[in-house]
Protein backbone atom coordinates (compact mmCIF):
# COMPACT_ATOMS: atom_id res chain seq x y z
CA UNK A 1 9.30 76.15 -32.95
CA UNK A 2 8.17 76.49 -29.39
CA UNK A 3 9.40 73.68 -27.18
CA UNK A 4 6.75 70.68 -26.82
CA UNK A 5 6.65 68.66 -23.90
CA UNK A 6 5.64 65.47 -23.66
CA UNK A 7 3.62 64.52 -20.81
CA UNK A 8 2.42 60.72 -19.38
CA UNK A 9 -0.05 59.84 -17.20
CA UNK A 10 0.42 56.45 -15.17
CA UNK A 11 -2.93 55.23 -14.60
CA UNK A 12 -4.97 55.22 -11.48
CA UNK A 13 -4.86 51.52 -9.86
CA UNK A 14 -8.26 49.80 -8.79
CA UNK A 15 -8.31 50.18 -4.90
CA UNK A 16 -8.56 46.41 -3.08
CA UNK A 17 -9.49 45.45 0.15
CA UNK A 18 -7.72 41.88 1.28
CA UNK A 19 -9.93 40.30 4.31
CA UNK A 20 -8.46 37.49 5.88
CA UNK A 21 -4.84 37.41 6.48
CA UNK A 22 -3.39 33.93 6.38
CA UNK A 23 -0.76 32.56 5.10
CA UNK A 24 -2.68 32.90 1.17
CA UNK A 25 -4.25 36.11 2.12
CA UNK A 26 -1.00 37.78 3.17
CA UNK A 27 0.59 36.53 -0.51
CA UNK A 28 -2.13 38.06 -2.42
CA UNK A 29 -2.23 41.32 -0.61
CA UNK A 30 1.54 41.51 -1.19
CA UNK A 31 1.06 40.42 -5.02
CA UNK A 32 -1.53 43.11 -5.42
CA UNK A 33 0.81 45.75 -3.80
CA UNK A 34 3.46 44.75 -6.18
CA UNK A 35 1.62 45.51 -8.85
CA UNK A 36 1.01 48.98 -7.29
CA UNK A 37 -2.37 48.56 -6.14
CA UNK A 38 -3.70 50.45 -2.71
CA UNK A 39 -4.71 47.88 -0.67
CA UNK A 40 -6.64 47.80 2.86
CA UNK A 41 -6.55 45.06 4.86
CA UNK A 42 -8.27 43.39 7.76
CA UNK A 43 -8.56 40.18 9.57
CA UNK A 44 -10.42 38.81 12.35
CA UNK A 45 -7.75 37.89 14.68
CA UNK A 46 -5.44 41.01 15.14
CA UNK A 47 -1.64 41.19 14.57
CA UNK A 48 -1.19 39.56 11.35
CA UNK A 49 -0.92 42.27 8.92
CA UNK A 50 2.14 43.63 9.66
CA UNK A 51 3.54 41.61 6.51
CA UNK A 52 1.46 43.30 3.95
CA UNK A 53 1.77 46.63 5.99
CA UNK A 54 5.28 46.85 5.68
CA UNK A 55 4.80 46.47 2.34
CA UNK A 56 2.66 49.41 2.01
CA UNK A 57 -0.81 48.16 2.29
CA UNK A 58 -3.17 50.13 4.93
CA UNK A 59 -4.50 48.65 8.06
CA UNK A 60 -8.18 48.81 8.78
CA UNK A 61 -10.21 48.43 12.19
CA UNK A 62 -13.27 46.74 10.72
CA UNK A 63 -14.36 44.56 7.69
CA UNK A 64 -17.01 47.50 6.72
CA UNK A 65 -13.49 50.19 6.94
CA UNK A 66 -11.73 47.95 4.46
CA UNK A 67 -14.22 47.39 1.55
CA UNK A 68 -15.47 51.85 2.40
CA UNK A 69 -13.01 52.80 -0.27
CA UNK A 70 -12.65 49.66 -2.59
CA UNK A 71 -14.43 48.74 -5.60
CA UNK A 72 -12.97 45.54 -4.92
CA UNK A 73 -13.10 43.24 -2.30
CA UNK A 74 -10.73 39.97 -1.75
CA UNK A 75 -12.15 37.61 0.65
CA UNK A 76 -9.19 34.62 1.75
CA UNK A 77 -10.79 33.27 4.72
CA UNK A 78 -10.88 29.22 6.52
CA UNK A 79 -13.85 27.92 5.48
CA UNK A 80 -17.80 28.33 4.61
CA UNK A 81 -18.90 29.64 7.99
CA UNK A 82 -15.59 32.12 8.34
CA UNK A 83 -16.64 33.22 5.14
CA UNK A 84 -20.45 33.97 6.20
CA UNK A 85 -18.88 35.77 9.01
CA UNK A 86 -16.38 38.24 7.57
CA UNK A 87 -19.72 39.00 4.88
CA UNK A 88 -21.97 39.76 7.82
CA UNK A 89 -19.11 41.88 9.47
CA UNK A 90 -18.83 44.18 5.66
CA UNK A 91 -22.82 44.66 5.95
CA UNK A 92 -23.89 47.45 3.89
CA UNK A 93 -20.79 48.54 2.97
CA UNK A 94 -20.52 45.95 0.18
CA UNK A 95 -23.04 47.17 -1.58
CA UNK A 96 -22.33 48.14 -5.38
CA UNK A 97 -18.98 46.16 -4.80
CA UNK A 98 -17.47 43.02 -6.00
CA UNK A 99 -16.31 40.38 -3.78
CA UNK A 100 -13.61 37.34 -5.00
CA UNK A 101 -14.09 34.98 -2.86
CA UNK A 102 -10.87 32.90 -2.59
CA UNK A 103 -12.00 30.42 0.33
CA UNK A 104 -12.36 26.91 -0.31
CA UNK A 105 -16.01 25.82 -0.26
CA UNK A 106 -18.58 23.52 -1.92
CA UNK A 107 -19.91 24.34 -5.04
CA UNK A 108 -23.60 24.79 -3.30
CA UNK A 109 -22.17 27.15 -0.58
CA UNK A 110 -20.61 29.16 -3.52
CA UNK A 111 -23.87 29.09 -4.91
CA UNK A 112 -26.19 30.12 -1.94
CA UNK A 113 -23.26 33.14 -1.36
CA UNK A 114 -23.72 34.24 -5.14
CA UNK A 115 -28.03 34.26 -4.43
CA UNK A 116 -27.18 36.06 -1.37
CA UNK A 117 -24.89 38.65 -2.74
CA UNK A 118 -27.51 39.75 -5.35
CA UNK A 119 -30.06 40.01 -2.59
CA UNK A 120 -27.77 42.17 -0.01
CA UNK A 121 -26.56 44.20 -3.73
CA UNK A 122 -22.88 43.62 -4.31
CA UNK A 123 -21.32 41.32 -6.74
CA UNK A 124 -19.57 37.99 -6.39
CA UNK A 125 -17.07 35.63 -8.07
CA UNK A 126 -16.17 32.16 -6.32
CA UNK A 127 -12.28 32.01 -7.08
CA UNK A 128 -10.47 28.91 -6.95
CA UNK A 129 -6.61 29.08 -6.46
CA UNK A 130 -4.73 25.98 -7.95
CA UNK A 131 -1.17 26.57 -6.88
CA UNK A 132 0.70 26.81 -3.53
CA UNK A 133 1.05 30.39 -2.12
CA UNK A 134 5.05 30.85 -3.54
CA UNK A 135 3.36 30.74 -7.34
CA UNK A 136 1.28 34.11 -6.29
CA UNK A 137 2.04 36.70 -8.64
CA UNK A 138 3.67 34.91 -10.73
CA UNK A 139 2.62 33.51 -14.80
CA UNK A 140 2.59 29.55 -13.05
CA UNK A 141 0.11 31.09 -9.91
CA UNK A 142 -3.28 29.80 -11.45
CA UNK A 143 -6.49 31.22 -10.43
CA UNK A 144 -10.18 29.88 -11.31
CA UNK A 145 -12.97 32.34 -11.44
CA UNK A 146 -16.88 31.48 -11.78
CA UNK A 147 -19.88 33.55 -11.31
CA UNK A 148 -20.45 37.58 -12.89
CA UNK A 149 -19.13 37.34 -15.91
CA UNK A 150 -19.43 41.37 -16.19
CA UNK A 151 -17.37 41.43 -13.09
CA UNK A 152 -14.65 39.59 -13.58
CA UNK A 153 -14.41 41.38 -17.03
CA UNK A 154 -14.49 44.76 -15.26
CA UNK A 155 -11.99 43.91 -12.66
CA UNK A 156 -9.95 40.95 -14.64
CA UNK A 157 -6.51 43.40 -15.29
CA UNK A 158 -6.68 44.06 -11.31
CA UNK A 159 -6.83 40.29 -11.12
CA UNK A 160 -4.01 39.38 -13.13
CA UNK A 161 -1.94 40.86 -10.82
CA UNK A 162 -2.82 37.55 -9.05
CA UNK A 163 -1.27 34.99 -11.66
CA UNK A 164 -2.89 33.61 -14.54
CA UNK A 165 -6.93 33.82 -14.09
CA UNK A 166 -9.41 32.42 -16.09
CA UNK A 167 -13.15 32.70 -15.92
CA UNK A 168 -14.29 29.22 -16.18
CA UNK A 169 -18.40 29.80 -16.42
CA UNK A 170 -21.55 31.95 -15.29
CA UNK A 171 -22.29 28.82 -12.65
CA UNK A 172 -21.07 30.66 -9.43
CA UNK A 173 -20.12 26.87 -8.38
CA UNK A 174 -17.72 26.16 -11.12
CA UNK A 175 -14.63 27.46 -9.83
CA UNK A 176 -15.41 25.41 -6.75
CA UNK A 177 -16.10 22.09 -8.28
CA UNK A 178 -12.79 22.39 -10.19
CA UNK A 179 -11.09 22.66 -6.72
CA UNK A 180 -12.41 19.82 -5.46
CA UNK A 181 -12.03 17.07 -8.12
CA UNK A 182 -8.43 18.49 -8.42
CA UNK A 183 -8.06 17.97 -4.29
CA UNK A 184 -9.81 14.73 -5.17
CA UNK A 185 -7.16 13.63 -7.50
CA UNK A 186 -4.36 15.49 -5.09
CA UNK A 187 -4.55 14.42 -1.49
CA UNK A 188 -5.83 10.63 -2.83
CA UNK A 189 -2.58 10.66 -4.76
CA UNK A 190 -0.61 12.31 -1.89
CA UNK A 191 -2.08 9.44 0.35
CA UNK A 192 -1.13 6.63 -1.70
CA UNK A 193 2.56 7.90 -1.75
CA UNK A 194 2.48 7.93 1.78
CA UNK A 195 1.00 4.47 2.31
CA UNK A 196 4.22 3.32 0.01
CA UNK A 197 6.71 4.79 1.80
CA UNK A 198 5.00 2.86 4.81
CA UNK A 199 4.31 -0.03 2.72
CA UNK A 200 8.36 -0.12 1.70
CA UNK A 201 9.36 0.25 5.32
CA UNK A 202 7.99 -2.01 6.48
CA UNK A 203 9.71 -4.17 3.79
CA UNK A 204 13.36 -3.15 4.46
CA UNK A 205 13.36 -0.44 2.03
CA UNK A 206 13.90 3.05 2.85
CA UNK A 207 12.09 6.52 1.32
CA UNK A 208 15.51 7.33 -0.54
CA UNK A 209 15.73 3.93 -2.29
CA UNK A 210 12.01 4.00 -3.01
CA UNK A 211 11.79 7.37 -4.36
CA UNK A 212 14.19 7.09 -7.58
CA UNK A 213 11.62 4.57 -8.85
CA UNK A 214 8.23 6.50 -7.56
CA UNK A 215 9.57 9.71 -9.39
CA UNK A 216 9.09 7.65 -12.70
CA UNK A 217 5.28 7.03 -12.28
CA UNK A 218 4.65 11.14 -12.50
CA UNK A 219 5.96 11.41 -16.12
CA UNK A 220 3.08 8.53 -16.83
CA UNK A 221 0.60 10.52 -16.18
CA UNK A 222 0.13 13.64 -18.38
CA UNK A 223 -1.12 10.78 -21.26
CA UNK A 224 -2.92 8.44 -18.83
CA UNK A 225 -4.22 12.09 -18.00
CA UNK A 226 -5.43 12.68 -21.24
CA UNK A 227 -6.46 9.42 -22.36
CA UNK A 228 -8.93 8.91 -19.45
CA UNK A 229 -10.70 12.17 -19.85
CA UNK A 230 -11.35 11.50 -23.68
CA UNK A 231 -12.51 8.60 -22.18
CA UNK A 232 -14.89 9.64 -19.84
CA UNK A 233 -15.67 12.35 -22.35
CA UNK A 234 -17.03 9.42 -24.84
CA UNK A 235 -18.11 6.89 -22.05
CA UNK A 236 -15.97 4.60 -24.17
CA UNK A 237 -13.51 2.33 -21.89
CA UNK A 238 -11.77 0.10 -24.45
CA UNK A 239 -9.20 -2.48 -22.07
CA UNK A 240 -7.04 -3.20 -24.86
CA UNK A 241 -3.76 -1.85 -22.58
CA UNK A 242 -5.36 -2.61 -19.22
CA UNK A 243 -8.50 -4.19 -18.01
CA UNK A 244 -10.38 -3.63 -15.08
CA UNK A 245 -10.01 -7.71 -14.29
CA UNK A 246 -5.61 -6.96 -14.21
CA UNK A 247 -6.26 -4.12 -11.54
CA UNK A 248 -8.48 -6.08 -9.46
CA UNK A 249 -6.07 -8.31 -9.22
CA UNK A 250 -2.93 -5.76 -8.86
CA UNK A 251 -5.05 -4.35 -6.19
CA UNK A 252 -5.72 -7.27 -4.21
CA UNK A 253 -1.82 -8.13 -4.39
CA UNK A 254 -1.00 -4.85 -2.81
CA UNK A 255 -3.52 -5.12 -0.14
CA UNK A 256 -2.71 -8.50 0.92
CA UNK A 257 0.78 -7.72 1.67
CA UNK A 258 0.04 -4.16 3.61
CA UNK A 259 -2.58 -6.49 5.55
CA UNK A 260 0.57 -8.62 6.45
CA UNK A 261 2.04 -5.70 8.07
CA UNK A 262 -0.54 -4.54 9.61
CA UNK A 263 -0.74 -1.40 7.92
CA UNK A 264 -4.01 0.34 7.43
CA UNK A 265 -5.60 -0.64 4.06
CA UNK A 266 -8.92 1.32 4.06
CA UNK A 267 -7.89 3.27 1.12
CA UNK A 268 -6.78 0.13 -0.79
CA UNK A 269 -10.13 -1.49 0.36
CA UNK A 270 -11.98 0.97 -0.96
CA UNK A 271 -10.50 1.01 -4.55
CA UNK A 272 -10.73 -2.93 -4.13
CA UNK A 273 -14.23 -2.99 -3.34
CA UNK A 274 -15.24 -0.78 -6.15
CA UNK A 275 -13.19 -2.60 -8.87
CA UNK A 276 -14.20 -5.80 -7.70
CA UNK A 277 -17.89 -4.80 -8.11
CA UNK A 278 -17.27 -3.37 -11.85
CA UNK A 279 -15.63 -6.67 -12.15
CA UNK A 280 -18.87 -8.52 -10.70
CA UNK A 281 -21.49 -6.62 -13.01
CA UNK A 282 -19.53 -7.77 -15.98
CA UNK A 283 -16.61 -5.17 -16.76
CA UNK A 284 -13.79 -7.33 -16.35
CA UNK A 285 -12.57 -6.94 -19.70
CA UNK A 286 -13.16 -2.95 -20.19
CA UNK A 287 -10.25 -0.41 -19.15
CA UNK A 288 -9.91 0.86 -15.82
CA UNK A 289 -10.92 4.26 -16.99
CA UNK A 290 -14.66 2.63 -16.64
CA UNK A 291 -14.35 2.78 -12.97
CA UNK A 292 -16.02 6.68 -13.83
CA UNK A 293 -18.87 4.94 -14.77
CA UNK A 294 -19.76 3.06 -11.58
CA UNK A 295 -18.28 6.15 -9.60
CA UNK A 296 -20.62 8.47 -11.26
CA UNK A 297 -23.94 6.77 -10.70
């Protein structure tokens, strides 16, 4: 029999272009090169690529030199304005492409950006990235996409290089709106850590004897989690466990003796002055989950 030989073919990576080199950017370039992607990169301010360069990505002069040869286009930029910018810089040479864009904005500037993508003739997802930049790459890295659905499914394996993505809805805003009522929830509960390590010190009690007890209150939540959003799902707030009347006065407790310190309270105020007004138009006896309720109107 004449010798047969078997032959593979490895194949040909999707081409990306990473604008905007921060700290984020720099991660997902490198994530994308690990997977053995080419990747071009560019950012505004000179001399911060040579991270993802020595990694084997290829440095570009100009936005419009980055996207020339890539189908697709990753955008990791400050904010709204930055964002506006680098688009402006691409110009025509978008066009036909697809642009993530991984910048944290509104849901109505992801919006207006989608209407003017379709106009200038390129394609664009708003991406929303949940985790902190050492998750990139990685199964726990979690990425929200909104917008094309036809282009995320076209260019979804290039984006799994990424982390775990997941196209959340056609609403070019969605992805943005989940990143900020997760911030929401985030930097308020960040805050109120803060303001009880301040709260303890000024008690006599240091961070290392408070935390022991504070690490407790995080395995509460992934029920309270839960619980609330069936909740707020139903717009049923039974107070069975907890009433809004018991956190009024919990709240006002904790206020009074920050106040004493003379710590700033505005935070605490605020919760205060919303309870205390659910309480006033006759919620006293529901569940603190019907706070969403008066929030929401």
């Amino acid at each position: 029999m004449p010798n047969e030989r078997s032959t593979s073919t490895t194949p040909a990576r999707t081409a990306v272009a990473v604008l905007g080199l921060g700290p984020m950017g720099r991660v997902l370039a490198g994530a994308l090169l690990a997977a053995g992607h080419p990747v071009a990169v560019w950012n505004r301010t000179p001399g911060r690529d040579s991270e993802p360069l020595a990694l084997g990505a290829r440095s570009a002069a100009s936005a419009a030199e980055a996207v020339a040869g890539a189908p697709l286009v990753l955008l990791c930029v400050r904010d709204q304005p930055a964002a506006q910018a680098v688009l402006e810089a691409a110009g025509t040479a978008l066009g036909g492409r697809t642009v993530v864009n991984a910048t944290s904005i509104a849901p109505g500037d992801a919006r207006a950006n989608a209407a003017d993508a379709e106009a200038r003739g390129f394609r664009l997802l708003n991406a929303a990235i949940l985790t902190p930049t050492p998750t990139i790459g990685r199964p726990e890295g979690t990425v929200l996409l909104s917008g094309d659905a036809e282009a995320f499914a076209a260019h979804e394996e290039t984006l799994r290089a990424l982390g775990t993505v997941r196209h959340v809805g056609t609403d070019p805003g969605r992805a943005a709106a989940f990143d900020a009522a997760l911030l929401d929830l985030f930097w308020t509960t960040v805050h109120g850590y803060l303001h009880a390590l301040a709260l303890a010190r000024a008690e006599g009690i240091t961070g290392a004897e408070l935390a022991p007890y504070a690490q407790g209150l995080p395995r509460m939540l992934p029920p309270l989690i839960d619980r609330f959003a069936q909740r707020a799902d139903d717009r049923r707030h039974p107070g069975d466990h907890s009433s809004l009347a018991s956190a009024e006065a919990g709240l006002a407790h904790v206020a009074h003796t920050a106040r004493a310190h003379g710590l700033d309270t505005s935070l605490l105020d605020a919760a205060l002055a919303v309870t205390r007004r659910a309480v006033g138009a006759g919620h006293g006896s529901d569940g603190v989950s019907a706070l969403v309720e008066l929030l929401a109107t």
